[in-house]
C-alpha atoms as a PDB file:
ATOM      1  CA  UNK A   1      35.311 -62.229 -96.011  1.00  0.00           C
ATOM      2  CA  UNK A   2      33.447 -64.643 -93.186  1.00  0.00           C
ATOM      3  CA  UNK A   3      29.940 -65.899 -93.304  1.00  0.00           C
ATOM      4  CA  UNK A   4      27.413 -64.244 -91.581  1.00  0.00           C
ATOM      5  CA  UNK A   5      25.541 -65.937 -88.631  1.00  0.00           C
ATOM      6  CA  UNK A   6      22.332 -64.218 -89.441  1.00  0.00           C
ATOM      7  CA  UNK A   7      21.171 -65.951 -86.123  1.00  0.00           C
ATOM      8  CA  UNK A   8      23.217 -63.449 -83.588  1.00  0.00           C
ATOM      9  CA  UNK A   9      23.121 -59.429 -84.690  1.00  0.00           C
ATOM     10  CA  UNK A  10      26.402 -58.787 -82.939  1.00  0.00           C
ATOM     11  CA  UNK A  11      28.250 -60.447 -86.087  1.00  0.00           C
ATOM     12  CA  UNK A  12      26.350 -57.653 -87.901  1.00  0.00           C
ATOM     13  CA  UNK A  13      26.687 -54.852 -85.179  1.00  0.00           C
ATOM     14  CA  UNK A  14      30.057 -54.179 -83.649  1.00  0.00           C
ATOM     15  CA  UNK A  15      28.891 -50.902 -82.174  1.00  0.00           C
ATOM     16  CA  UNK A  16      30.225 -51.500 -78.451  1.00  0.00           C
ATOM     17  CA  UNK A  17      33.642 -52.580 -79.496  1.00  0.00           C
ATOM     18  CA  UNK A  18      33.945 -49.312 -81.303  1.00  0.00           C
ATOM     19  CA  UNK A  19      32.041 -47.011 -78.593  1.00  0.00           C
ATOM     20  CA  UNK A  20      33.416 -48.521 -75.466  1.00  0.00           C
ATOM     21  CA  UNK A  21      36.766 -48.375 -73.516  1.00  0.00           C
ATOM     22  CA  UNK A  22      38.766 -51.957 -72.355  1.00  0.00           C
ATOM     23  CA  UNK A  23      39.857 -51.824 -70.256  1.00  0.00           C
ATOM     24  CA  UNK A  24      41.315 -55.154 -67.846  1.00  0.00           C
ATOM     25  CA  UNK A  25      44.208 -56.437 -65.803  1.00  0.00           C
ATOM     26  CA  UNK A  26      47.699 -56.644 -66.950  1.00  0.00           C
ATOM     27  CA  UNK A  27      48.116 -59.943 -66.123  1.00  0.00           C
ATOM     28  CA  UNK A  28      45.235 -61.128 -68.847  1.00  0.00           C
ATOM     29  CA  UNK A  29      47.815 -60.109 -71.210  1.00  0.00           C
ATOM     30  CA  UNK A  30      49.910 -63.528 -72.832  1.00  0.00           C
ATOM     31  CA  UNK A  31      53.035 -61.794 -71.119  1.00  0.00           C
ATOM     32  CA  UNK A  32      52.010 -63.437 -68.092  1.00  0.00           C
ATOM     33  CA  UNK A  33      51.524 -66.764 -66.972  1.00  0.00           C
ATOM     34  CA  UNK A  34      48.626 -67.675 -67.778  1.00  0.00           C
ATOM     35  CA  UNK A  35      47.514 -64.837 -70.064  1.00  0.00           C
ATOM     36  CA  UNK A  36      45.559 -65.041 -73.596  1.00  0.00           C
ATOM     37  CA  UNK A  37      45.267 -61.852 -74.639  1.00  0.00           C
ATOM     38  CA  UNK A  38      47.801 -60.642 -77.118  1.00  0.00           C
ATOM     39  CA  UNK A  39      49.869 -58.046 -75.574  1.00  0.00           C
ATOM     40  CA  UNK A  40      50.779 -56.943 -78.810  1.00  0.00           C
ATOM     41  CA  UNK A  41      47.313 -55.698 -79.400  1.00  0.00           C
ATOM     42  CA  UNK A  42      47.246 -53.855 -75.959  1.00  0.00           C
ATOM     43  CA  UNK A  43      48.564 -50.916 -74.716  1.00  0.00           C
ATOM     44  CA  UNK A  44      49.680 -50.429 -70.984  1.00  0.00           C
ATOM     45  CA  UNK A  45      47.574 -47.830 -68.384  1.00  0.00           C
ATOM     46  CA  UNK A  46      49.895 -48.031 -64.996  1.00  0.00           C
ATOM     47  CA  UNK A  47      50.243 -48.755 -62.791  1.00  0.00           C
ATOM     48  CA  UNK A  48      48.099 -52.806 -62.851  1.00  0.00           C
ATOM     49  CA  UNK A  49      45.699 -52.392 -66.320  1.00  0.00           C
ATOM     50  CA  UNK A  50      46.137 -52.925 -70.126  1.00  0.00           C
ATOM     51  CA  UNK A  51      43.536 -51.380 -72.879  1.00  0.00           C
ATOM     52  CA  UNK A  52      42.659 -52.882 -75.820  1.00  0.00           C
ATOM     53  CA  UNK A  53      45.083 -50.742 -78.666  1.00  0.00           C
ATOM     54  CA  UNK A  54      42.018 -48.220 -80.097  1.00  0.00           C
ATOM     55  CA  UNK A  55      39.946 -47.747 -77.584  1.00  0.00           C
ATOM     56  CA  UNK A  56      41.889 -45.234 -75.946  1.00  0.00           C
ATOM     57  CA  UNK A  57      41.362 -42.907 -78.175  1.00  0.00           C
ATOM     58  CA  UNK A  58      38.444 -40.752 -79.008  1.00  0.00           C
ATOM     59  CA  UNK A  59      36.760 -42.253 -80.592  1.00  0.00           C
ATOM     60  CA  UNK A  60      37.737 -45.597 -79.525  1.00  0.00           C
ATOM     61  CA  UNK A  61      37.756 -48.589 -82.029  1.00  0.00           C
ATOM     62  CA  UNK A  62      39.430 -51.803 -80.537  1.00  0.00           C
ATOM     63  CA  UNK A  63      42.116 -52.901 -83.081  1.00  0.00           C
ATOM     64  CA  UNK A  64      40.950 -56.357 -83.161  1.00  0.00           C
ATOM     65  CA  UNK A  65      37.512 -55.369 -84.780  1.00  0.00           C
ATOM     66  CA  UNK A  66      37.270 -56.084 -88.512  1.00  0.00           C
ATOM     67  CA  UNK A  67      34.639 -54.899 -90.867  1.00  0.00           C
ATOM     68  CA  UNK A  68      32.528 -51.937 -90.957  1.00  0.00           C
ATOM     69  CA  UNK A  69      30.216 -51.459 -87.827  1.00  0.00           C
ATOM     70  CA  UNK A  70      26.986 -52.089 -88.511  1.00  0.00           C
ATOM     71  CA  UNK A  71      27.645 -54.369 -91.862  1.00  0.00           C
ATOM     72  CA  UNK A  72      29.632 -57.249 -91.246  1.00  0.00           C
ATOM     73  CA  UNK A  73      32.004 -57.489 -88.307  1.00  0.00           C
ATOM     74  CA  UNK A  74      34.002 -59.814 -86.318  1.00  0.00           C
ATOM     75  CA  UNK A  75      36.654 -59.997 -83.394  1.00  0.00           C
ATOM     76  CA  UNK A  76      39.786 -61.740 -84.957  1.00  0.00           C
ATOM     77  CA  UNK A  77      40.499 -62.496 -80.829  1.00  0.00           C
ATOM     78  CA  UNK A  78      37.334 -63.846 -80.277  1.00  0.00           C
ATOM     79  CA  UNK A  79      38.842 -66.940 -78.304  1.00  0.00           C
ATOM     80  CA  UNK A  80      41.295 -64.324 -76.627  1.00  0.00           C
ATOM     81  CA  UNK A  81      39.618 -61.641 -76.276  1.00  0.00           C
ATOM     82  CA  UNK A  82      39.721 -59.726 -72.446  1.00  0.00           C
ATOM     83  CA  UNK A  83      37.280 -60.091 -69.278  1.00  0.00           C
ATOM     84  CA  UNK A  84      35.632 -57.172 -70.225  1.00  0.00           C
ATOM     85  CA  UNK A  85      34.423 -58.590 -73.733  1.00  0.00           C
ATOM     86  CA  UNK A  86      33.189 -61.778 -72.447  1.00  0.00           C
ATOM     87  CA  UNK A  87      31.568 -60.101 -69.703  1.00  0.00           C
ATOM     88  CA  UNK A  88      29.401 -57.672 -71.498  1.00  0.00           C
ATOM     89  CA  UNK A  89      26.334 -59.200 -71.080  1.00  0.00           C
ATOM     90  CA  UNK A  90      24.969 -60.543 -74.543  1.00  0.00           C
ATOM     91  CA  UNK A  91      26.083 -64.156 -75.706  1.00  0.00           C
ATOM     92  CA  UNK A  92      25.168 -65.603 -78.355  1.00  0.00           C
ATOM     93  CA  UNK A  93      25.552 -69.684 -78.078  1.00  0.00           C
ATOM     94  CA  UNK A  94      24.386 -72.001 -80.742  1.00  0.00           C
ATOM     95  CA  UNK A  95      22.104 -69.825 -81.760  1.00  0.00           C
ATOM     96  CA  UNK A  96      20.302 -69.290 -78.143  1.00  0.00           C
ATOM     97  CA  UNK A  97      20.620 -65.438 -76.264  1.00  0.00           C
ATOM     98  CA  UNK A  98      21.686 -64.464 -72.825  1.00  0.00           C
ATOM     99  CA  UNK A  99      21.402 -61.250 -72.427  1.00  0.00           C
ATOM    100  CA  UNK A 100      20.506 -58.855 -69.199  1.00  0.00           C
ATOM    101  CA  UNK A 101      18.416 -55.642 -69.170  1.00  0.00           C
ATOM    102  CA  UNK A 102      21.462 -53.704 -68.157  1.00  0.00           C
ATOM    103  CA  UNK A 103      23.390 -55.326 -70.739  1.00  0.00           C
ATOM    104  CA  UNK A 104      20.796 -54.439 -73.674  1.00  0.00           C
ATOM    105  CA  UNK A 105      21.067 -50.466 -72.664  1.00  0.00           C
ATOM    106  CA  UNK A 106      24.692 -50.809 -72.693  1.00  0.00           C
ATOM    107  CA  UNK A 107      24.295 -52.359 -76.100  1.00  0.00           C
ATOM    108  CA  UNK A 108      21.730 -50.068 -77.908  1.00  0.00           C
ATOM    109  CA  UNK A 109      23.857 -46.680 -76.676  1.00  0.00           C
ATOM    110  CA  UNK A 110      26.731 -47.717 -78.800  1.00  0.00           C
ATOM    111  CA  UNK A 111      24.674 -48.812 -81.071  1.00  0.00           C
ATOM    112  CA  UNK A 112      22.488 -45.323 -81.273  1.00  0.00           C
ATOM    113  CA  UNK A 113      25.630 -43.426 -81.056  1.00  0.00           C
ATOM    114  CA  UNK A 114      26.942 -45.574 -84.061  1.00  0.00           C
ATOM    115  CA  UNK A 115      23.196 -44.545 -85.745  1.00  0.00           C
ATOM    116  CA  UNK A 116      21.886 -48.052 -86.288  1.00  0.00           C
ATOM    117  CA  UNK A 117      18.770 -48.685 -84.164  1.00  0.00           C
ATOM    118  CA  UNK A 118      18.400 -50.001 -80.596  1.00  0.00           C
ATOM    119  CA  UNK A 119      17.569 -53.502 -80.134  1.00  0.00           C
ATOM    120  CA  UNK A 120      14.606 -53.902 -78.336  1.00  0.00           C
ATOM    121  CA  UNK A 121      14.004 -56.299 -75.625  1.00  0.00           C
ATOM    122  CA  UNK A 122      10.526 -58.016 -77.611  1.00  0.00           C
ATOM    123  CA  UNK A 123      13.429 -59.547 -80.621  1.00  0.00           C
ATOM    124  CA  UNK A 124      14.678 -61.739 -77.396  1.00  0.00           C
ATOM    125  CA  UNK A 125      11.265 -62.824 -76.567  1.00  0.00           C
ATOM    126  CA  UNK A 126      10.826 -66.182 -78.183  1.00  0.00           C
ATOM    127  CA  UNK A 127      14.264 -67.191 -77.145  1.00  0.00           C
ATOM    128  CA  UNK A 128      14.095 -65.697 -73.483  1.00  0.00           C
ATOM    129  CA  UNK A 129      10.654 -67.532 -72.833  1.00  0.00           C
ATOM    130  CA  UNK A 130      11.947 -70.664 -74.164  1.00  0.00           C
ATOM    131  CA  UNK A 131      15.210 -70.006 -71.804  1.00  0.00           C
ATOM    132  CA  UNK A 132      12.941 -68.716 -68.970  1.00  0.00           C
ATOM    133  CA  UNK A 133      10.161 -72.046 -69.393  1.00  0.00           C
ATOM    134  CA  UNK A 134      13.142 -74.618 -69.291  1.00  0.00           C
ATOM    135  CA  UNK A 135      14.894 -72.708 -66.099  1.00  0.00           C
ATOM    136  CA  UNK A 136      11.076 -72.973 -64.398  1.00  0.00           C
ATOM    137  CA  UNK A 137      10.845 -76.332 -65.070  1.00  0.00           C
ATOM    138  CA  UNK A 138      13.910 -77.250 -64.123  1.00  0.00           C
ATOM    139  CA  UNK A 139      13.608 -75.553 -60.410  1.00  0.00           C
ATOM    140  CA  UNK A 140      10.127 -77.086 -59.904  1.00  0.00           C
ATOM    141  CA  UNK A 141      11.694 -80.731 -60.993  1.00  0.00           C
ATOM    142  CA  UNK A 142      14.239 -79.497 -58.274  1.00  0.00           C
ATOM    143  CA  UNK A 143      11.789 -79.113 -56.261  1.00  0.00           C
ATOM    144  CA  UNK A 144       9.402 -82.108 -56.695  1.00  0.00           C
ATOM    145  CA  UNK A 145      12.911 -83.771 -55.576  1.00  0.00           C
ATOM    146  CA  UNK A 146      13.473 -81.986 -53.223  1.00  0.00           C
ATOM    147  CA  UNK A 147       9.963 -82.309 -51.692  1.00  0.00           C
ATOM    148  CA  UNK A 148       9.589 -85.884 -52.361  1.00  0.00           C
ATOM    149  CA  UNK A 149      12.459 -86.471 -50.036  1.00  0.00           C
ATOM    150  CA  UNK A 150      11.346 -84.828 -47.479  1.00  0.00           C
ATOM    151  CA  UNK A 151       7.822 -86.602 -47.983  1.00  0.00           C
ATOM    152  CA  UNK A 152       9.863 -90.456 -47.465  1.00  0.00           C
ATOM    153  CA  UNK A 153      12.093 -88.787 -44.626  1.00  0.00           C
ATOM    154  CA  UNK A 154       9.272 -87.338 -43.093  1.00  0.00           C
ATOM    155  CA  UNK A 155       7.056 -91.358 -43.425  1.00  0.00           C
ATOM    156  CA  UNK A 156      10.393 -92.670 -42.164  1.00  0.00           C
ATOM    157  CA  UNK A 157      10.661 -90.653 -38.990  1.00  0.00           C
ATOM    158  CA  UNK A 158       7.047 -91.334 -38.492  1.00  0.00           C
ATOM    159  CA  UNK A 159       6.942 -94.911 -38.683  1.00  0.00           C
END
């Protein structure tokens, strides 16, 4: 099996990737220039998309999810994996969150419908403050620059 990153709940979760439809552009696919995800894992929906093999069915369950949802899980295309994946709204990076409000209720109504309970914004908290403290500080040192140029411009024009 694969270690657990205790740190990030999705490795533990897998609800949306067994709840939700992916569906992206064809040309995502490796069968195009450019493309990473393995067409072999897709299948095609005409006349310009591809879905992820599973989750057109009811009820979906994307074919590159392994383990039991809920337990242990993991995406064995995690560096390939579609535009819809990566855009779903909760990252985990190096142990840190991003994650949007609309994200989260996407996120806790696969996760209800897969019975495990909904995440609740107050478990981001700690690391959304500390996110939301260094973003503050870094506009207002923005800012201070920004301001303290216009201060010497300003003694320049005058004098």
């Amino acid at each position: 099996m694969w270690a657990r990153d205790t740190a990030n709940p999705c490795r533990t979760c897998g609800a949306c990737c067994a709840y939700f439809r992916v569906s992206f552009y064809w040309g995502e696919t490796d069968k195009a220039p450019g493309g990473y995800v393995p067409a072999e894992l897709t299948v095609p929906e005409p006349p310009f998309y591809h879905l992820m093999r599973g989750t057109e069915r009811i009820p979906p369950r994307c074919v590159a999810l392994e383990g039991e949802v809920g337990h242990a899980v993991r995406c064995r295309i995690y560096e390939r994996r579609p535009s819809p994946c990566r855009e779903f709204g909760i990252q985990w990076k190096s142990g840190r969150v991003m994650v949007t409000l609309e994200a989260l209720e996407r996120c806790n109504r696969a996760r209800v419908a897969w019975g495990l309970p909904p995440f609740k914004i107050e478990m981001f908290s700690t690391q959304l403050n500390r996110s939301l403290r260094s973003s503050r500080k870094s506009l207002q040192n923005r800012a201070g620059a920004v301001h303290s140029t216009r201060s010497k411009r300003s003694r320049r024009s005058a004098g």
